[in-house]
C-alpha atoms as a PDB file:
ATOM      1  CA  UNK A   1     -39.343  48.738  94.424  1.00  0.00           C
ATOM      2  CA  UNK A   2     -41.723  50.917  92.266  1.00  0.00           C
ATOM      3  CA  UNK A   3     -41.872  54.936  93.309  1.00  0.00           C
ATOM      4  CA  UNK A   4     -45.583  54.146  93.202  1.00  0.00           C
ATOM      5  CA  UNK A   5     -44.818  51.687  95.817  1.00  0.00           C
ATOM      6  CA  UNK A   6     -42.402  53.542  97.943  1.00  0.00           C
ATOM      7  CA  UNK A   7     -45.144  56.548  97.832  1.00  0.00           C
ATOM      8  CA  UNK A   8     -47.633  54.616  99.238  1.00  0.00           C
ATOM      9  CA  UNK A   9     -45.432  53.037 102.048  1.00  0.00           C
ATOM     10  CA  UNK A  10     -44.076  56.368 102.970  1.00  0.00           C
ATOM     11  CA  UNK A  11     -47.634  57.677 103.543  1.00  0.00           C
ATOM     12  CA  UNK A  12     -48.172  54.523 105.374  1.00  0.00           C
ATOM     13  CA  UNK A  13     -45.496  55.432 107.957  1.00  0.00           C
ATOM     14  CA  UNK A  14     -46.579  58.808 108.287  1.00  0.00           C
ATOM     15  CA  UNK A  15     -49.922  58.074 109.084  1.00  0.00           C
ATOM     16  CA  UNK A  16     -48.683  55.228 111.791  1.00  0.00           C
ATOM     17  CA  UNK A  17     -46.607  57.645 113.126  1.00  0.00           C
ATOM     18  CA  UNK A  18     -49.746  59.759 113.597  1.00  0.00           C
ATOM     19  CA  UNK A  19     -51.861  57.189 115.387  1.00  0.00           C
ATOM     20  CA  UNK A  20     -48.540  56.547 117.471  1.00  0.00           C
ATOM     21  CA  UNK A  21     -48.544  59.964 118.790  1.00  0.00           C
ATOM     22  CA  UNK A  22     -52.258  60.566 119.176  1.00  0.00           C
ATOM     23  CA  UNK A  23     -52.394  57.426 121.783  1.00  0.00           C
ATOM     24  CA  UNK A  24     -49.138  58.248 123.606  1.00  0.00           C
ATOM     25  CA  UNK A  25     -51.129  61.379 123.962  1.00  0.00           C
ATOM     26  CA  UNK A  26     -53.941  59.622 125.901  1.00  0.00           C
ATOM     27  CA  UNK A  27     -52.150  57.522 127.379  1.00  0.00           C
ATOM     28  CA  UNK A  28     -49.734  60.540 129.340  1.00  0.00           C
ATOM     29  CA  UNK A  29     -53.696  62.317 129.681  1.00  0.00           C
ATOM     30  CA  UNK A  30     -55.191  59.747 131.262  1.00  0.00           C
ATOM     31  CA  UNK A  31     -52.101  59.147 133.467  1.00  0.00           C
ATOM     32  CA  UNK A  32     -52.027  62.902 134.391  1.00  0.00           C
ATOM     33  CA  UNK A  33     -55.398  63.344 135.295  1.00  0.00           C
ATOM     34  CA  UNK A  34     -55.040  59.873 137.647  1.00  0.00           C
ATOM     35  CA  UNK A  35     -52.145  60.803 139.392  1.00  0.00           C
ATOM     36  CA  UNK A  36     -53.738  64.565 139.503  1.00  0.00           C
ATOM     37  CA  UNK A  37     -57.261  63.263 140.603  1.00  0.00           C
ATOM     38  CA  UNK A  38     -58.475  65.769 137.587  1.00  0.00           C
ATOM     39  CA  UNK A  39     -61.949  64.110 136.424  1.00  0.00           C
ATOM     40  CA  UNK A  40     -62.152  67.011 133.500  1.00  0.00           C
ATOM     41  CA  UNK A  41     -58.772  66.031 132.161  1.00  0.00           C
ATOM     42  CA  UNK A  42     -60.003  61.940 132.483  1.00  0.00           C
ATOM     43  CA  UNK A  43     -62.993  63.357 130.232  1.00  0.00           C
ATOM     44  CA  UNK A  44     -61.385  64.496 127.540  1.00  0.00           C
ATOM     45  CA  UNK A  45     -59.067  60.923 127.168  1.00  0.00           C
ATOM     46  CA  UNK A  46     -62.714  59.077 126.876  1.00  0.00           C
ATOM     47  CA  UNK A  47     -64.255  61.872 124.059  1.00  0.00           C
ATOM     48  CA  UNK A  48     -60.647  61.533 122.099  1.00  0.00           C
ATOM     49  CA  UNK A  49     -60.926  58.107 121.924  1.00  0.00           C
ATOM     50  CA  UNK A  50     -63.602  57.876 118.531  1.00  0.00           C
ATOM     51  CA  UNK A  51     -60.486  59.874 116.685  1.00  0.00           C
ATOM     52  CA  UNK A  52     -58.512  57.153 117.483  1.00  0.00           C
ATOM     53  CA  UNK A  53     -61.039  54.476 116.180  1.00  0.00           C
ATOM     54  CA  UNK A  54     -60.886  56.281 113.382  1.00  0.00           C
ATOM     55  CA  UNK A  55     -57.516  56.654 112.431  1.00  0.00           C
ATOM     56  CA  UNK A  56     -56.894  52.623 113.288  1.00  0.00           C
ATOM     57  CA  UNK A  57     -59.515  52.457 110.376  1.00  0.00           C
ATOM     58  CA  UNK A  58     -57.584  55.140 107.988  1.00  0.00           C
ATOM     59  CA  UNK A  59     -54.304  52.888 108.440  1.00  0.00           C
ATOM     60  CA  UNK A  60     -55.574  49.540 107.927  1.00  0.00           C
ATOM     61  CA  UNK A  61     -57.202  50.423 104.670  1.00  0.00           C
ATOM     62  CA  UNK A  62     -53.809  51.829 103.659  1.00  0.00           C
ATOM     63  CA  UNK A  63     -52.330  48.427 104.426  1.00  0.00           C
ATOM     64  CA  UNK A  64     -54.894  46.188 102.469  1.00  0.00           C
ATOM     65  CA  UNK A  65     -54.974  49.016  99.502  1.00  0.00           C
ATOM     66  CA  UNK A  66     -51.046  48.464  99.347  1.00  0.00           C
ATOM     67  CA  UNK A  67     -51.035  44.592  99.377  1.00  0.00           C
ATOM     68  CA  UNK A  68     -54.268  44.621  96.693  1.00  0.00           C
ATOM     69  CA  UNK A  69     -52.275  47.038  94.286  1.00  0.00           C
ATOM     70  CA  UNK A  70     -48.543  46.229  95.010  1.00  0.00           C
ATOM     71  CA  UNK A  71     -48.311  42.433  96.272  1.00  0.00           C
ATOM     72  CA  UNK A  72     -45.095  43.402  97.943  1.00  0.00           C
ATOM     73  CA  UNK A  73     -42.426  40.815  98.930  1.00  0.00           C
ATOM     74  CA  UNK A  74     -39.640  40.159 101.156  1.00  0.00           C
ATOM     75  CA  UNK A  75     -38.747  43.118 103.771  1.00  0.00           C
ATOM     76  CA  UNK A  76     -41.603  45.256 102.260  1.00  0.00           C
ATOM     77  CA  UNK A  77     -44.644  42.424 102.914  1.00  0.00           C
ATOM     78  CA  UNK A  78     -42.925  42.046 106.882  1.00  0.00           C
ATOM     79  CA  UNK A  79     -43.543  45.625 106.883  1.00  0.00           C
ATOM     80  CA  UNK A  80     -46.845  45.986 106.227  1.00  0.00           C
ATOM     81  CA  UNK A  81     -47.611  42.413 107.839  1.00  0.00           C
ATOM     82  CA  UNK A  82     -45.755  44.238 111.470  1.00  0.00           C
ATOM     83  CA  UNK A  83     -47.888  47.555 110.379  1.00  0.00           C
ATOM     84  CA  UNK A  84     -51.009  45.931 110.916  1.00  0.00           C
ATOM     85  CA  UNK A  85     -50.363  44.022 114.146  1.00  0.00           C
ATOM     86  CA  UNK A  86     -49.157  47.489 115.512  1.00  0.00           C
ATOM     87  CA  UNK A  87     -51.918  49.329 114.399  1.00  0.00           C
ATOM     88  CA  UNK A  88     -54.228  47.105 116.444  1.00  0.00           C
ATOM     89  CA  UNK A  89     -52.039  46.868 119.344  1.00  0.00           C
ATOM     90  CA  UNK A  90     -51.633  50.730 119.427  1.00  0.00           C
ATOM     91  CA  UNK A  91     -55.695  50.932 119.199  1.00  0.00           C
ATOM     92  CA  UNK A  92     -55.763  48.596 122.422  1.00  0.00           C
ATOM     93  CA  UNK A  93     -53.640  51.120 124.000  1.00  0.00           C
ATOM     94  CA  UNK A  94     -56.434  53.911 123.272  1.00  0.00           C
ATOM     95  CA  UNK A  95     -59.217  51.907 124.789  1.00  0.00           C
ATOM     96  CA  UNK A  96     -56.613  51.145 127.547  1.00  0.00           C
ATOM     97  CA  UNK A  97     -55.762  54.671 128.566  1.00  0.00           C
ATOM     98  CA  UNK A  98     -59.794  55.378 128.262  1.00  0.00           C
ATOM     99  CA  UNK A  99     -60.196  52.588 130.445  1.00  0.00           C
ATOM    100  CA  UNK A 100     -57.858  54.345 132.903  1.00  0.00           C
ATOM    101  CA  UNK A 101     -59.607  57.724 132.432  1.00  0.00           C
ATOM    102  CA  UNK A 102     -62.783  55.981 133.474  1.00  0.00           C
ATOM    103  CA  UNK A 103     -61.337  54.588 136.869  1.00  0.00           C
ATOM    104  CA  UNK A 104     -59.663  58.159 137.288  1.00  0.00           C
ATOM    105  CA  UNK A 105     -63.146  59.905 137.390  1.00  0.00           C
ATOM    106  CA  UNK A 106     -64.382  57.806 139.845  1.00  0.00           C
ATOM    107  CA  UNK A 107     -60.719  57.708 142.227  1.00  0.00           C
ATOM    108  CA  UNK A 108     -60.791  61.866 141.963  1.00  0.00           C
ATOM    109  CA  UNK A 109     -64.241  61.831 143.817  1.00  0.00           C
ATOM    110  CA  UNK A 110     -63.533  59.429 146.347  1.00  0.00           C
ATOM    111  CA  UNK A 111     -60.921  60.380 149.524  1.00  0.00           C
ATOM    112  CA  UNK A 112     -57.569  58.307 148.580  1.00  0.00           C
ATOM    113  CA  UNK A 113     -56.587  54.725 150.266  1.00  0.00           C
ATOM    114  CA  UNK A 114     -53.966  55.524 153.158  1.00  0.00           C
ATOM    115  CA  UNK A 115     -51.601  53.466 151.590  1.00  0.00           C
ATOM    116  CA  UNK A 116     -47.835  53.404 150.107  1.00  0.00           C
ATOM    117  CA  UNK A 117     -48.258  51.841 146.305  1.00  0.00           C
ATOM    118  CA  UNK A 118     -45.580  52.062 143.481  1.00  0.00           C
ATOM    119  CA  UNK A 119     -48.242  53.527 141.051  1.00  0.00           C
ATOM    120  CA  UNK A 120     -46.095  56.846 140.362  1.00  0.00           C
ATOM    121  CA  UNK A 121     -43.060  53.716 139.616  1.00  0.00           C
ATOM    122  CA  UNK A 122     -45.328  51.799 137.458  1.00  0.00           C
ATOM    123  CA  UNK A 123     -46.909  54.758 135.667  1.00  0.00           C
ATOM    124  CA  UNK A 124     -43.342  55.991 134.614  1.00  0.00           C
ATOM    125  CA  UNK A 125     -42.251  52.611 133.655  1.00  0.00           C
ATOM    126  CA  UNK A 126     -45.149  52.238 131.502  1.00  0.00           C
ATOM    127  CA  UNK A 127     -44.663  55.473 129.748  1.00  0.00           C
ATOM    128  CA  UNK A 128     -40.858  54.929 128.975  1.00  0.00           C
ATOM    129  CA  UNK A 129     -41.951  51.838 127.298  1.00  0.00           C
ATOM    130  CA  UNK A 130     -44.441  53.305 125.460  1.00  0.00           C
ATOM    131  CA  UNK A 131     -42.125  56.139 124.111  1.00  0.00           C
ATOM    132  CA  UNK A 132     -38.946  53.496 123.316  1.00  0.00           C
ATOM    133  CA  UNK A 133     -41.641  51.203 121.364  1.00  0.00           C
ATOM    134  CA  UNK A 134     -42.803  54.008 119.321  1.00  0.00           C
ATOM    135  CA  UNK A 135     -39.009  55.556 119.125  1.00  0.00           C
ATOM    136  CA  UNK A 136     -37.754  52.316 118.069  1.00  0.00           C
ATOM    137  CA  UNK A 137     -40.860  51.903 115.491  1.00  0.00           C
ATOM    138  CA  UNK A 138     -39.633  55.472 114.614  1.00  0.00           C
ATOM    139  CA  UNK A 139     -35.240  54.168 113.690  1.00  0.00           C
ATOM    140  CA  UNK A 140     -35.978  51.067 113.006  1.00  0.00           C
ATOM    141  CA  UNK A 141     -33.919  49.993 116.289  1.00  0.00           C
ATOM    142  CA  UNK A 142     -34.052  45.955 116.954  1.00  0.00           C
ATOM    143  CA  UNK A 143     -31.538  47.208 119.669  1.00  0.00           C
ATOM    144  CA  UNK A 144     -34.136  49.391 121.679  1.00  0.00           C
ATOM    145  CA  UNK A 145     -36.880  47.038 120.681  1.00  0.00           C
ATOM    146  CA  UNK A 146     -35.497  44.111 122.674  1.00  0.00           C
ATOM    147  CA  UNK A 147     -34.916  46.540 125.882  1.00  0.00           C
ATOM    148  CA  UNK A 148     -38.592  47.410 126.122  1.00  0.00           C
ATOM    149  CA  UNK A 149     -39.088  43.563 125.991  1.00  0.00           C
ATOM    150  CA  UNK A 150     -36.733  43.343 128.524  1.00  0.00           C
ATOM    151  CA  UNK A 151     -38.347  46.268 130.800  1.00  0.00           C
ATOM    152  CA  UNK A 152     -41.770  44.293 130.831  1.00  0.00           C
ATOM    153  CA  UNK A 153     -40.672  41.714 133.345  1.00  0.00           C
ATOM    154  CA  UNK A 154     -40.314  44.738 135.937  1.00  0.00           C
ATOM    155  CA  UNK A 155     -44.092  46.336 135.372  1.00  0.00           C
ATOM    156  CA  UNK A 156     -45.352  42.897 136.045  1.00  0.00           C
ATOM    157  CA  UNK A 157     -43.589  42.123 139.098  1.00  0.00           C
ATOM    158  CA  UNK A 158     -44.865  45.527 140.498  1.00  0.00           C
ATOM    159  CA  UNK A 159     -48.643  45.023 139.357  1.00  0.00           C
ATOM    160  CA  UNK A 160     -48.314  41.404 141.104  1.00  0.00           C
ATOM    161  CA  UNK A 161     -47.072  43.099 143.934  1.00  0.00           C
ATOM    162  CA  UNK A 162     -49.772  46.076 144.229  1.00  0.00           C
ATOM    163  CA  UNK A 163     -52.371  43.128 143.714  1.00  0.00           C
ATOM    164  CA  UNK A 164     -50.927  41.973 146.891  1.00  0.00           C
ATOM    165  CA  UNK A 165     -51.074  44.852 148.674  1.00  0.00           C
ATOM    166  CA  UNK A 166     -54.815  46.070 147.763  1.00  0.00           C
ATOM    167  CA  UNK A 167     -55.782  42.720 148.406  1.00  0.00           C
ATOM    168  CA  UNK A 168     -54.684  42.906 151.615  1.00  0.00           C
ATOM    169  CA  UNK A 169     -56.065  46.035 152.581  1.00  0.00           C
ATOM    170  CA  UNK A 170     -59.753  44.956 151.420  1.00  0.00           C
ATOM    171  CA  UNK A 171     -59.366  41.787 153.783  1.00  0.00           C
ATOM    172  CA  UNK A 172     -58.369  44.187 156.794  1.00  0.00           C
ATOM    173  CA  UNK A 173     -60.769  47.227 156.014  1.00  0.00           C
ATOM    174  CA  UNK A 174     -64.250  46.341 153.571  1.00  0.00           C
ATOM    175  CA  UNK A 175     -64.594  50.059 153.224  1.00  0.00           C
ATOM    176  CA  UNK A 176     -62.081  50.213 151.109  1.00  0.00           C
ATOM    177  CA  UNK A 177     -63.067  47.566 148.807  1.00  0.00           C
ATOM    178  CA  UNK A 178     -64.587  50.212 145.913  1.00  0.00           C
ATOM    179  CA  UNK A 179     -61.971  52.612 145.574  1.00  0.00           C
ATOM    180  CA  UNK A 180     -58.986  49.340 146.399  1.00  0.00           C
ATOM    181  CA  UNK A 181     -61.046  47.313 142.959  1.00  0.00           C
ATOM    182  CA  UNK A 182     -60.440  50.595 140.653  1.00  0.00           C
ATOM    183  CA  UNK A 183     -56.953  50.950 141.576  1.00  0.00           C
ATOM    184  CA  UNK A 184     -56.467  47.322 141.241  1.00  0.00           C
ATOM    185  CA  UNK A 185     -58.324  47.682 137.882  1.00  0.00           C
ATOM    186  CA  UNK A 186     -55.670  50.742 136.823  1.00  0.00           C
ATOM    187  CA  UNK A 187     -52.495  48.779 137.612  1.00  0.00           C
ATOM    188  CA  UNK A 188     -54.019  46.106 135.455  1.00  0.00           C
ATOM    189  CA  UNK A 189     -54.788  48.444 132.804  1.00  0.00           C
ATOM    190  CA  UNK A 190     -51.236  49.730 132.898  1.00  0.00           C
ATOM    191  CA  UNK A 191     -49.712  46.452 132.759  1.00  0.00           C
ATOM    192  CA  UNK A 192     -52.065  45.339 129.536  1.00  0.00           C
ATOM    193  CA  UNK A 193     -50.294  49.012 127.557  1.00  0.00           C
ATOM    194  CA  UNK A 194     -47.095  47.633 128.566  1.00  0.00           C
ATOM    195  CA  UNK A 195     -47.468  44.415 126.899  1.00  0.00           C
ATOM    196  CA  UNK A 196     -48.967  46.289 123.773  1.00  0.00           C
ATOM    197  CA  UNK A 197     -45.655  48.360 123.727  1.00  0.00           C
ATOM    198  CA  UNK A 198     -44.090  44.738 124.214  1.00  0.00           C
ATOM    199  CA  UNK A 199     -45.706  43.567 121.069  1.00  0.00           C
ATOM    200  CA  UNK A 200     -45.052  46.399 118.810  1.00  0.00           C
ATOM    201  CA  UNK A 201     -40.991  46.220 119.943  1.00  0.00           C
ATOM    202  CA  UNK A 202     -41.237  42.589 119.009  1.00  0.00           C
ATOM    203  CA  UNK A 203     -42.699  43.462 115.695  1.00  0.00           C
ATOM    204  CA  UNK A 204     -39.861  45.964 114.972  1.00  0.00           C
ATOM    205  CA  UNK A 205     -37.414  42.974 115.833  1.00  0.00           C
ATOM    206  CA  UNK A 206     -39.530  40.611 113.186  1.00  0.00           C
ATOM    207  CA  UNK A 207     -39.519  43.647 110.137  1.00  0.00           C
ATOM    208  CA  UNK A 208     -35.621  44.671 110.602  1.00  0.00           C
ATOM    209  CA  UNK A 209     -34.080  41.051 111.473  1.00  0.00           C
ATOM    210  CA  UNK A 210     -37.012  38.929 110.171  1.00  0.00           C
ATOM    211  CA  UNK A 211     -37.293  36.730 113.328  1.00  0.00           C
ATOM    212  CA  UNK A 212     -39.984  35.862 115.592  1.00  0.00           C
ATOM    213  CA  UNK A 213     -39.140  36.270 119.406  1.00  0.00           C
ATOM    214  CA  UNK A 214     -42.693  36.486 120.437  1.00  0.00           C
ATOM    215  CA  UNK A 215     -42.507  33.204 122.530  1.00  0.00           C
ATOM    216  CA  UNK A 216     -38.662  33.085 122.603  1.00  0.00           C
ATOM    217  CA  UNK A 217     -37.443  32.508 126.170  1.00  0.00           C
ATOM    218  CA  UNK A 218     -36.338  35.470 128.119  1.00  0.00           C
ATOM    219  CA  UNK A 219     -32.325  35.718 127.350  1.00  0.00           C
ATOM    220  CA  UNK A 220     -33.288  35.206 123.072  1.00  0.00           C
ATOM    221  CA  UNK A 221     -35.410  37.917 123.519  1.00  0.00           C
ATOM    222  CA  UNK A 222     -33.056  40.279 125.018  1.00  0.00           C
ATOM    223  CA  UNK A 223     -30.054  39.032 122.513  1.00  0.00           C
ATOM    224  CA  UNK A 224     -27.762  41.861 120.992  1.00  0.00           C
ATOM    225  CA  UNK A 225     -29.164  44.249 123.737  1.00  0.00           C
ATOM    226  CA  UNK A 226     -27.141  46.460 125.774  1.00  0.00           C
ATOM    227  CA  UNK A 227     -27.372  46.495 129.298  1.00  0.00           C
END
């Protein structure tokens, strides 16, 4: 590999790295001023989210700069291919957590539902995946890659399960069909980062080991993890 090469890819982490931490940002924001019912906290996820436009702009002209000038091979063209994907998966996940802000604004004017949820459960699952995507993005760890792919099957059963619930209490009591539809919308909002932070472990998997486990079934997916 050519220093000139190795410069540029070096830069290219760093400034995924950056995005990385500027939506896991937003994301704990947005879940913060949900579970805090603070609307001014919600606002300032939705006015951070043009920097992070911006920044998934700033990366994937890096990537297409490096495959014009360098027409990398082998491990170095998985990189770049992986950086991409992740790049756009970790811009999803700033719309996402803007999304959220949005539905917390309207939730922190409203009186809450009288009713037991696992939202506080879901929200923390959600953000430990988030952080062990990006940490395994970070160390290059196919190991804590396939555990957040592993972790997803739990935040879906418990957004099925909340569906169930909120469903349930709009058939019994109409008035609380507005505020039951913006939860409903938050727990799906939550469930759609969690895949994202599904994707990017997969892509880690793909640029250390070279393989594919995006549709694998369940058990190759979790292969070589520990439990």
């Amino acid at each position: 590999m050519s220093k000139h090469l190795q410069h540029d890819l070096d830069r290219l982490k760093k400034e995924t790295l950056a995005m990385g931490s500027m939506v896991e940002h937003a994301i704990n924001k947005a879940i913060r001023a949900l579970l805090d019912r603070d609307a001014e906290l919600a606002r300032e996820v939705s006015q951070g989210d043009d920097a992070i436009d911006r920044k998934e702009l700033e990366v994937e002209d890096m990537c297409l700069k490096i495959l014009a000038l360098h027409q990398p091979v082998a491990g170095d063209l998985r990189y770049l291919v992986a950086v991409l994907k992740v790049n756009n998966d970790l811009e999803r996940m700033g719309d996402l957590a803007g999304n959220i802000a949005e539905r917390a604004m309207f939730l922190a004017s409203q009186a809450p539902l009288a009713i037991e949820l696992e939202i506080e459960r879901m929200v923390e699952s959600v953000r430990t995946m988030v952080s062990e995507s990006l940490d395994a993005l970070v160390e290059q760890d196919p190991v804590l890659a396939r555990r957040v792919c592993r972790e997803d099957d739990a935040v879906d059963a418990m957004q099925r399960r909340m569906f169930d619930t909120l469903t349930a209490l709009m058939m019994r009591d109409p008035s609380t069909v507005e505020r039951a539809v913006q939860l409903l919308s938050v727990t799906r909002h939550l469930e759609r980062i969690a895949d994202s932070a599904t994707n990017i472990a997969e892509d880690v998997v793909f640029v250390v080991e070279g393989e594919v486990i995006r549709h694998a079934p369940h058990p190759e997916r979790a292969r070589g993890s520990v439990r």
